[in-house]
C-alpha atoms as a PDB file:
ATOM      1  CA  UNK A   1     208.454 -23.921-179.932  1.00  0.00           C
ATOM      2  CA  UNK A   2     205.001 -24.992-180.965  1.00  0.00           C
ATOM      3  CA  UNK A   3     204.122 -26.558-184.564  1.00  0.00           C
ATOM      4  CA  UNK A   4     200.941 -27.288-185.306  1.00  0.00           C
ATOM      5  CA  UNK A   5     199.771 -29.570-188.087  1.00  0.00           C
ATOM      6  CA  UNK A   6     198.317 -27.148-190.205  1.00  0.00           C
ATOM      7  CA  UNK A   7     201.846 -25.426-190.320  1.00  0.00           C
ATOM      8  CA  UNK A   8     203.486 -28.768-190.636  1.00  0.00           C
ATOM      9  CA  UNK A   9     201.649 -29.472-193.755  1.00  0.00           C
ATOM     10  CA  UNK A  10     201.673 -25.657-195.118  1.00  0.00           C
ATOM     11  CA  UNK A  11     205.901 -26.073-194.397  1.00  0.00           C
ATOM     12  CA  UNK A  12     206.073 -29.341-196.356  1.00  0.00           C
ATOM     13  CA  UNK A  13     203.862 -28.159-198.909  1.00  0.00           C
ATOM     14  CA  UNK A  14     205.739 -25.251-199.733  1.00  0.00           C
ATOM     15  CA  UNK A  15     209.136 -27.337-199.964  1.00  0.00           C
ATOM     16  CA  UNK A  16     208.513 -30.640-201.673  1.00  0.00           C
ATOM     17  CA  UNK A  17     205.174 -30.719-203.338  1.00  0.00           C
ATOM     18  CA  UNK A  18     204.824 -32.851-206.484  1.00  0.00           C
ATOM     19  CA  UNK A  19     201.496 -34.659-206.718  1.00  0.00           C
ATOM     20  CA  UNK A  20     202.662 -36.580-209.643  1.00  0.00           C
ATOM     21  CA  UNK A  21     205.402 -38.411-207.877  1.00  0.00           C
ATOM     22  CA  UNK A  22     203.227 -39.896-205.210  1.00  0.00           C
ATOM     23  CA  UNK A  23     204.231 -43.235-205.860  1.00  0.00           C
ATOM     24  CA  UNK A  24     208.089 -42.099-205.308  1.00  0.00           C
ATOM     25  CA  UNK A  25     207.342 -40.212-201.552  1.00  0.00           C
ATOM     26  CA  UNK A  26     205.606 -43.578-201.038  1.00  0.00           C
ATOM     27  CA  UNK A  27     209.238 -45.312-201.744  1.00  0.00           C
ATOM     28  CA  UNK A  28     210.629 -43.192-199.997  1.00  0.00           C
ATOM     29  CA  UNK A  29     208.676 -43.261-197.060  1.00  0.00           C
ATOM     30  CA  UNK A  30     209.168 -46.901-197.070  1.00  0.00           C
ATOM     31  CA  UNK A  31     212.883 -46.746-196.998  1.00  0.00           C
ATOM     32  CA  UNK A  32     212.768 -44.169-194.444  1.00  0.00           C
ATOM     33  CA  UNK A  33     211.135 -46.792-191.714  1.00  0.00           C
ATOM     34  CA  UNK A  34     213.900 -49.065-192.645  1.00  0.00           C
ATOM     35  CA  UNK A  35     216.310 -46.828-192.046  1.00  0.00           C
ATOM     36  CA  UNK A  36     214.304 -45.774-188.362  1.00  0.00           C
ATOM     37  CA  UNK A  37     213.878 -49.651-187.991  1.00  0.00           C
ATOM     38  CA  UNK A  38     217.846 -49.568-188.672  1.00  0.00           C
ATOM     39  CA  UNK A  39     218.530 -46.656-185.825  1.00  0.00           C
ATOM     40  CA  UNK A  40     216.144 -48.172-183.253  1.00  0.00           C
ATOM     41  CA  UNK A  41     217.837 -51.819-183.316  1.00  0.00           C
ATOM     42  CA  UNK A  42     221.288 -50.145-182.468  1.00  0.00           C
ATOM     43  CA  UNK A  43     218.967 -47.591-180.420  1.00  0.00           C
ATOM     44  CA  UNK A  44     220.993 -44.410-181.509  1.00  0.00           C
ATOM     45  CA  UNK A  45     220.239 -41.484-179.853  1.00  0.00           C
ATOM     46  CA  UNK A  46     221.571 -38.228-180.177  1.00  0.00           C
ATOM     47  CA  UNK A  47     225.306 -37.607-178.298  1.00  0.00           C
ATOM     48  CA  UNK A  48     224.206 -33.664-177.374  1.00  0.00           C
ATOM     49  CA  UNK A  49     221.477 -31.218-178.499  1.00  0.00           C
ATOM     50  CA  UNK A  50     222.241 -30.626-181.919  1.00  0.00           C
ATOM     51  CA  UNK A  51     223.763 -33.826-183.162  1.00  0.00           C
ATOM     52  CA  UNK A  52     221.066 -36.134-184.611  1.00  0.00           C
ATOM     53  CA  UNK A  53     222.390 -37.464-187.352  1.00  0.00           C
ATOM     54  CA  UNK A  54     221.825 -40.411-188.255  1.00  0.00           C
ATOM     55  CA  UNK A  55     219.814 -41.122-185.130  1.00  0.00           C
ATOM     56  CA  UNK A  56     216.333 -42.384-184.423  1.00  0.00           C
ATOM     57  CA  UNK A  57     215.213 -38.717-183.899  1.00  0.00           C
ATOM     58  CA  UNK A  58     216.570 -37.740-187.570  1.00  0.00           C
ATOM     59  CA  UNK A  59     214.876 -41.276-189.190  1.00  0.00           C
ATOM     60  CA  UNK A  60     211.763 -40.525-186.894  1.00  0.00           C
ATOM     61  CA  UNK A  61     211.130 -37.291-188.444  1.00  0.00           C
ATOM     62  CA  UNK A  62     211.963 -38.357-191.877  1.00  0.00           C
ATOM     63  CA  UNK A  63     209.234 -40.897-191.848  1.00  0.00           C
ATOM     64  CA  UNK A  64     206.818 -38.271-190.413  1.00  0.00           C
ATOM     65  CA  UNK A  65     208.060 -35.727-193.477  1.00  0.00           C
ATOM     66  CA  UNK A  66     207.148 -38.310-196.172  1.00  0.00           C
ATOM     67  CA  UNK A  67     203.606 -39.363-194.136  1.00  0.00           C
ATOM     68  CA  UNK A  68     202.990 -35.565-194.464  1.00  0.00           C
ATOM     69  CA  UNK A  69     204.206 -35.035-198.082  1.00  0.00           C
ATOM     70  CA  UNK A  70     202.042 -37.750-199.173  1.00  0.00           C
ATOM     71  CA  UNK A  71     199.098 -36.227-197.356  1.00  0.00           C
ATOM     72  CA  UNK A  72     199.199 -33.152-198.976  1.00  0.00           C
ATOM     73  CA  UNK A  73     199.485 -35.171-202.517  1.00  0.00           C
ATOM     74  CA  UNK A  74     196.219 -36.636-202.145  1.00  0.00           C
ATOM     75  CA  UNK A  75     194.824 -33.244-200.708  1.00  0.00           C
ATOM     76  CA  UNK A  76     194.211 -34.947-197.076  1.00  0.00           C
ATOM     77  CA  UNK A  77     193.526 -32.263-194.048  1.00  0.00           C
ATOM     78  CA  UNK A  78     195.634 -34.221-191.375  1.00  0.00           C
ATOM     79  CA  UNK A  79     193.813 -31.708-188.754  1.00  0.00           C
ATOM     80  CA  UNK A  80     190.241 -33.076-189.712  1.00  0.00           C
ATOM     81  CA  UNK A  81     191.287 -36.786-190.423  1.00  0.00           C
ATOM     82  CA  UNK A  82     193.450 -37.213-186.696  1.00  0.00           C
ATOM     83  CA  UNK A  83     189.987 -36.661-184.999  1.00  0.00           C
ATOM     84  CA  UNK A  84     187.698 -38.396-187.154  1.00  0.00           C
ATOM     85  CA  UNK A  85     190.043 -41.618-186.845  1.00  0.00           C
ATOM     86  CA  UNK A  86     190.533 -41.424-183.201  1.00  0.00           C
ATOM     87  CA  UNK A  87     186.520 -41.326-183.350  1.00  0.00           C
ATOM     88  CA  UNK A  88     186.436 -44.679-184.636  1.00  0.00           C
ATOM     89  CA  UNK A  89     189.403 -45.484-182.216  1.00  0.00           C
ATOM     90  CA  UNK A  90     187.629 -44.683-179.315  1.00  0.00           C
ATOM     91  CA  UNK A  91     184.489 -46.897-180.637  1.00  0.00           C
ATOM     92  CA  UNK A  92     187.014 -50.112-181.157  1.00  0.00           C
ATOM     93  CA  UNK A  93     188.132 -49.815-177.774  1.00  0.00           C
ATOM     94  CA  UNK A  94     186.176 -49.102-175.198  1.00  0.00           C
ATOM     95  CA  UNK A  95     189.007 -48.180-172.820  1.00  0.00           C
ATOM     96  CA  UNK A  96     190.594 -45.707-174.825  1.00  0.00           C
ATOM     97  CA  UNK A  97     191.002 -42.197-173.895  1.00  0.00           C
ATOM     98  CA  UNK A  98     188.488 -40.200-175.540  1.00  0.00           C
ATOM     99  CA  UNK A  99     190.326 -37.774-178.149  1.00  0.00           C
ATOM    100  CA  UNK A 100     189.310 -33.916-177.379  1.00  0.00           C
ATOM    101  CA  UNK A 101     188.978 -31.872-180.325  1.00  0.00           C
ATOM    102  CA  UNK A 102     187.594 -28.818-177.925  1.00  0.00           C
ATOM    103  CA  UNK A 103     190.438 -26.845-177.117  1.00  0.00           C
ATOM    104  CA  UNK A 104     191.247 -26.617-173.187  1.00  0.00           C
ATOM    105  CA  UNK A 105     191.881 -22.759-173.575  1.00  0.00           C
ATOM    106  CA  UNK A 106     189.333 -20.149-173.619  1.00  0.00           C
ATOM    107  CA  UNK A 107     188.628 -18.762-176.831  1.00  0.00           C
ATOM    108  CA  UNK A 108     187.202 -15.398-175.160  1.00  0.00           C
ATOM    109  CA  UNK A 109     190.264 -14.045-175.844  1.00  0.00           C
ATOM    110  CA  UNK A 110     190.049 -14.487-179.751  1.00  0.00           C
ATOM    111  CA  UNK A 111     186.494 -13.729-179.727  1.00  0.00           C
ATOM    112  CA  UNK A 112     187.530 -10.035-178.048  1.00  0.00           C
ATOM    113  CA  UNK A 113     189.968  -9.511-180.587  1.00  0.00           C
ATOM    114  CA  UNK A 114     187.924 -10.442-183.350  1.00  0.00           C
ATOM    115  CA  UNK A 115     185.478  -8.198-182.425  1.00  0.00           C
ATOM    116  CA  UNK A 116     187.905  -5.418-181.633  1.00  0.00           C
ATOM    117  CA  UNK A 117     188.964  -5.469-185.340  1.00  0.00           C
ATOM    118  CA  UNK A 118     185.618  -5.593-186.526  1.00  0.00           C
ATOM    119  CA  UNK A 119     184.534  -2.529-184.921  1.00  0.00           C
ATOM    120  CA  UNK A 120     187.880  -0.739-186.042  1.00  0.00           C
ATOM    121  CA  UNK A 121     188.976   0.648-189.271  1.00  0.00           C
ATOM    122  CA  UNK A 122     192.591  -0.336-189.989  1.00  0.00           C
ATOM    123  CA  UNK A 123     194.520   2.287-190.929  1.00  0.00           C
ATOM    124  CA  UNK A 124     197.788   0.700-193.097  1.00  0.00           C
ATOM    125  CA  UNK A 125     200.388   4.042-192.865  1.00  0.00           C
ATOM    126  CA  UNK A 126     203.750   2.021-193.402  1.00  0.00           C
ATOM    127  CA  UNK A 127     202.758  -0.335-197.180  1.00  0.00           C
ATOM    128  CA  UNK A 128     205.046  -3.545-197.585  1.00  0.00           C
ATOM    129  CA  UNK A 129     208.023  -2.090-198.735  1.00  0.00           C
ATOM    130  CA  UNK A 130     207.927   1.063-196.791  1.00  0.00           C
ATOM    131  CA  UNK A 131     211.088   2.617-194.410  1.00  0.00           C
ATOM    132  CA  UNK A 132     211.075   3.024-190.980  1.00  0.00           C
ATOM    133  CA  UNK A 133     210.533   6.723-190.071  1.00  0.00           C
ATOM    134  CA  UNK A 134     212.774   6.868-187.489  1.00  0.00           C
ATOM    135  CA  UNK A 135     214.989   3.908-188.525  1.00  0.00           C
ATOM    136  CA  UNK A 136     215.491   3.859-192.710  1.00  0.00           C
ATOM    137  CA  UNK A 137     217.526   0.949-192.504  1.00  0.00           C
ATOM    138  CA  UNK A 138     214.471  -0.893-191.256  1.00  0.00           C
ATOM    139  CA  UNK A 139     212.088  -2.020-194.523  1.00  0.00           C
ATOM    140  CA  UNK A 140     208.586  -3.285-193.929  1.00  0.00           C
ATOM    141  CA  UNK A 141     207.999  -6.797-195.007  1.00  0.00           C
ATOM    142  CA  UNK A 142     204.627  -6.889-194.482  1.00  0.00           C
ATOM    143  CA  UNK A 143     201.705  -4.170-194.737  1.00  0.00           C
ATOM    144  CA  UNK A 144     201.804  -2.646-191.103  1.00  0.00           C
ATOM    145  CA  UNK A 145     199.269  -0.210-189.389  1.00  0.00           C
ATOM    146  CA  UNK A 146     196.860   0.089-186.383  1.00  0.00           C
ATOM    147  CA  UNK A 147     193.354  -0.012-185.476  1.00  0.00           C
ATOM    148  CA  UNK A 148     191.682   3.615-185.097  1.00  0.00           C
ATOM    149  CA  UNK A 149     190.435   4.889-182.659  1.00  0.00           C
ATOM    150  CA  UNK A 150     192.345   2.496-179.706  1.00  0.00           C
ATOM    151  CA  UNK A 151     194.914   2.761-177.997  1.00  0.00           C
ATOM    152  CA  UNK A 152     198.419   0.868-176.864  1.00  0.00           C
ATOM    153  CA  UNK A 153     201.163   1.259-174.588  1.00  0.00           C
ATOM    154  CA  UNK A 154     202.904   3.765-176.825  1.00  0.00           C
ATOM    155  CA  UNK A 155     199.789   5.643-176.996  1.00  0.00           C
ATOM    156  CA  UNK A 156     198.767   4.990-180.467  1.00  0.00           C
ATOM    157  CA  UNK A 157     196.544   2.633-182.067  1.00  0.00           C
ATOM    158  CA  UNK A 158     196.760  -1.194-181.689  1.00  0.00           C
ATOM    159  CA  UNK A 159     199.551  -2.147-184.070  1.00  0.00           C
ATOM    160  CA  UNK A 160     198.415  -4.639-186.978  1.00  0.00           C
ATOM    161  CA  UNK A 161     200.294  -6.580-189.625  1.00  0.00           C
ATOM    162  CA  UNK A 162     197.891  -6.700-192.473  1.00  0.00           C
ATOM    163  CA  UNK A 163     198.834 -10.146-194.772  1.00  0.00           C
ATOM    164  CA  UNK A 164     197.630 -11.045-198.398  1.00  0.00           C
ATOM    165  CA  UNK A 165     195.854 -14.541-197.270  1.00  0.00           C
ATOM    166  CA  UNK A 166     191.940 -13.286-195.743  1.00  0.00           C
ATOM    167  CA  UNK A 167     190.441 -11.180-193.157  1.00  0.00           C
ATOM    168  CA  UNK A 168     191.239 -13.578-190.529  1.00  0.00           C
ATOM    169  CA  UNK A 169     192.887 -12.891-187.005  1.00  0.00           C
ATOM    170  CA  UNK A 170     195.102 -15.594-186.387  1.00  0.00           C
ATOM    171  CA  UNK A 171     198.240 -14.694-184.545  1.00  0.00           C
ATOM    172  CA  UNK A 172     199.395 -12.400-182.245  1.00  0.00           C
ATOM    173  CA  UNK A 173     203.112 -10.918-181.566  1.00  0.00           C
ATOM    174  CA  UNK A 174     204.379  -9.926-178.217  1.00  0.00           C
ATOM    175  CA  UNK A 175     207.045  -7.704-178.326  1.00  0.00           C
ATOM    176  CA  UNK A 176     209.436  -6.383-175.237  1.00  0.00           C
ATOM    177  CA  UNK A 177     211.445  -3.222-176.352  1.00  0.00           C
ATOM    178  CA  UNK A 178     214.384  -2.738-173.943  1.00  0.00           C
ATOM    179  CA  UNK A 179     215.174   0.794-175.236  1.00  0.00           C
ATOM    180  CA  UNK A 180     211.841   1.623-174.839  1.00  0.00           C
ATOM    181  CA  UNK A 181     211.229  -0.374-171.672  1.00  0.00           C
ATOM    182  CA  UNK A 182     207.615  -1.461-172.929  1.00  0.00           C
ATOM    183  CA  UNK A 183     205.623  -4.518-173.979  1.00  0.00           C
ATOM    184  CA  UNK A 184     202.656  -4.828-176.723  1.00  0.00           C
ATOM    185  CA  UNK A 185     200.892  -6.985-178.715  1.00  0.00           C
ATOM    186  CA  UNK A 186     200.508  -6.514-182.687  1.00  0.00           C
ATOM    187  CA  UNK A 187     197.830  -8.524-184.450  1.00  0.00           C
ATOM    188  CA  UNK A 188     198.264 -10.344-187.367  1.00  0.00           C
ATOM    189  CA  UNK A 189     195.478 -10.565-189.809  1.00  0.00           C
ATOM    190  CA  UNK A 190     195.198 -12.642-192.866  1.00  0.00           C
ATOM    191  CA  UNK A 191     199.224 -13.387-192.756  1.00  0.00           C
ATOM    192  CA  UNK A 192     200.337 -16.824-194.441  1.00  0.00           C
ATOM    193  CA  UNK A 193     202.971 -18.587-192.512  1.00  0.00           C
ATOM    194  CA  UNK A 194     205.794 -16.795-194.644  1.00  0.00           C
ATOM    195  CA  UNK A 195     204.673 -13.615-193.790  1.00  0.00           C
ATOM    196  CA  UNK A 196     204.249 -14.817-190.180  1.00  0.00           C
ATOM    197  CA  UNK A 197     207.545 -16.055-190.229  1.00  0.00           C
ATOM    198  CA  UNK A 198     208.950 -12.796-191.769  1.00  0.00           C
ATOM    199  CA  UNK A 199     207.269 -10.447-189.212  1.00  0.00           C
ATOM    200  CA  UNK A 200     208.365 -12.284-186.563  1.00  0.00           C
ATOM    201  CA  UNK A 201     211.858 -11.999-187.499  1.00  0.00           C
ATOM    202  CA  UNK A 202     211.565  -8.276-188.243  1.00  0.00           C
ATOM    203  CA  UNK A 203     210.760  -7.942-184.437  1.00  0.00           C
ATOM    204  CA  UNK A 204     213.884 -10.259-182.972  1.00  0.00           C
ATOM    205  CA  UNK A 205     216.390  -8.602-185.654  1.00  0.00           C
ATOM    206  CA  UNK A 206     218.346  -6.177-182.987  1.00  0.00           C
ATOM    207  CA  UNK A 207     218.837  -7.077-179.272  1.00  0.00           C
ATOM    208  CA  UNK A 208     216.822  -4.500-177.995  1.00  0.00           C
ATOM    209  CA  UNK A 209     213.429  -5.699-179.513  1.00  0.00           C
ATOM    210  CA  UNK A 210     212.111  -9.074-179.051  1.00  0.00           C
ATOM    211  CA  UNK A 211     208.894 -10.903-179.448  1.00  0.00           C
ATOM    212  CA  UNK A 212     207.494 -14.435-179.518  1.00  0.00           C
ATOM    213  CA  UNK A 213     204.608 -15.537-181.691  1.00  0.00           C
ATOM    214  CA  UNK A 214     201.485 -16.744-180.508  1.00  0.00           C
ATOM    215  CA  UNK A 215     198.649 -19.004-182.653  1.00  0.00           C
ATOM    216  CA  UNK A 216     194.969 -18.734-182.622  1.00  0.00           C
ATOM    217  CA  UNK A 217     195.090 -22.504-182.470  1.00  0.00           C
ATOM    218  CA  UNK A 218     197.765 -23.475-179.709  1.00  0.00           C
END
């Protein structure tokens, strides 16, 4: 699984924001590297997978959640600060690594897509809160439709989930249907990471259909 800052600080946001307590996440964070400083002296480490309690991977992360918390209090973009500080990093020492804020994937990809939609009218025939025609039981969570005039592996239009937040195309969804015995892609424009979140568990809900989400900025 991938997590990107931006989500990281959307995700934190959307749980435990109270600007007015900054001082408090500050004492908090504070007692959260003595409790890390705590876990690393008797060097606990997890005993399997899922048992971190208590461990320097639990007090780790809860001294990142607190950094973050108080981030988003004082309205800092972590994505545009990491950079900007490495910058001066990289002038203080002149054998550091150079930080790369260019991503090392091509973005021709994006740019296709982008224009794809542009040049398309999107059609939304199933509205948030609309039934399955074939399937009732299934309930759209998010506006869902297709781009006219294209065509997919089904051999209808592009599929698109149409979100609240902009215009923007960032995320895709690949999906494998095993009843079907087919693959596509659906678009996601202008979804916030709750409706991301909720598409992509409308399309891993039965064992036949699966699908993994991909970011514009991964």
């Amino acid at each position: 699984m991938s997590i990107s800052i931006k989500y990281l600080q959307e995700y934190i946001k959307s749980n435990n924001y109270r600007p007015e307590l900054k001082e408090k996440y500050y004492m908090k964070l504070a007692e959260e590297i003595g409790e890390l400083s705590r876990a690393m002296r008797k060097n606990l480490r997890p005993s399997s997978e899922n048992e971190i309690k208590g461990t320097i991977d639990e007090e780790l992360w809860d001294v990142i959640y607190y950094a973050v918390a108080l981030a988003n209090c004082y309205d800092i973009d972590l994505e545009k600060v990491i950079p900007q500080k490495e910058k001066l990093n990289n002038e203080k020492y002149s054998d550091a690594i150079p930080f790369e804020t260019t991503p090392k994937y091509s973005p021709d990809f994006w740019l296709a897509l982008d224009k794809l939609v542009s040049k398309s009218r999107i059609i939304i025939d199933r509205p948030k809160g609309s039934r399955h025609p074939k399937y009732p039981d299934f309930m759209y969570p998010v506006d869902y439709g297709y781009l006219e005039n294209t065509s997919s592996m089904d051999g209808g239009g592009i599929d698109v989930w149409k979100g609240t937040n902009s215009e923007n195309i960032d995320a895709i969804i690949c999906t494998v249907d095993l009843m079907k015995k087919d693959s596509e892609v659906k678009i996601l424009i202008g979804c916030s990471e709750d409706e991301k979140r909720i598409v992509l568990e409308a399309h891993n809900n039965s064992e036949y259909m699966k699908g993994i989400l991909i970011r514009r900025d991964t």
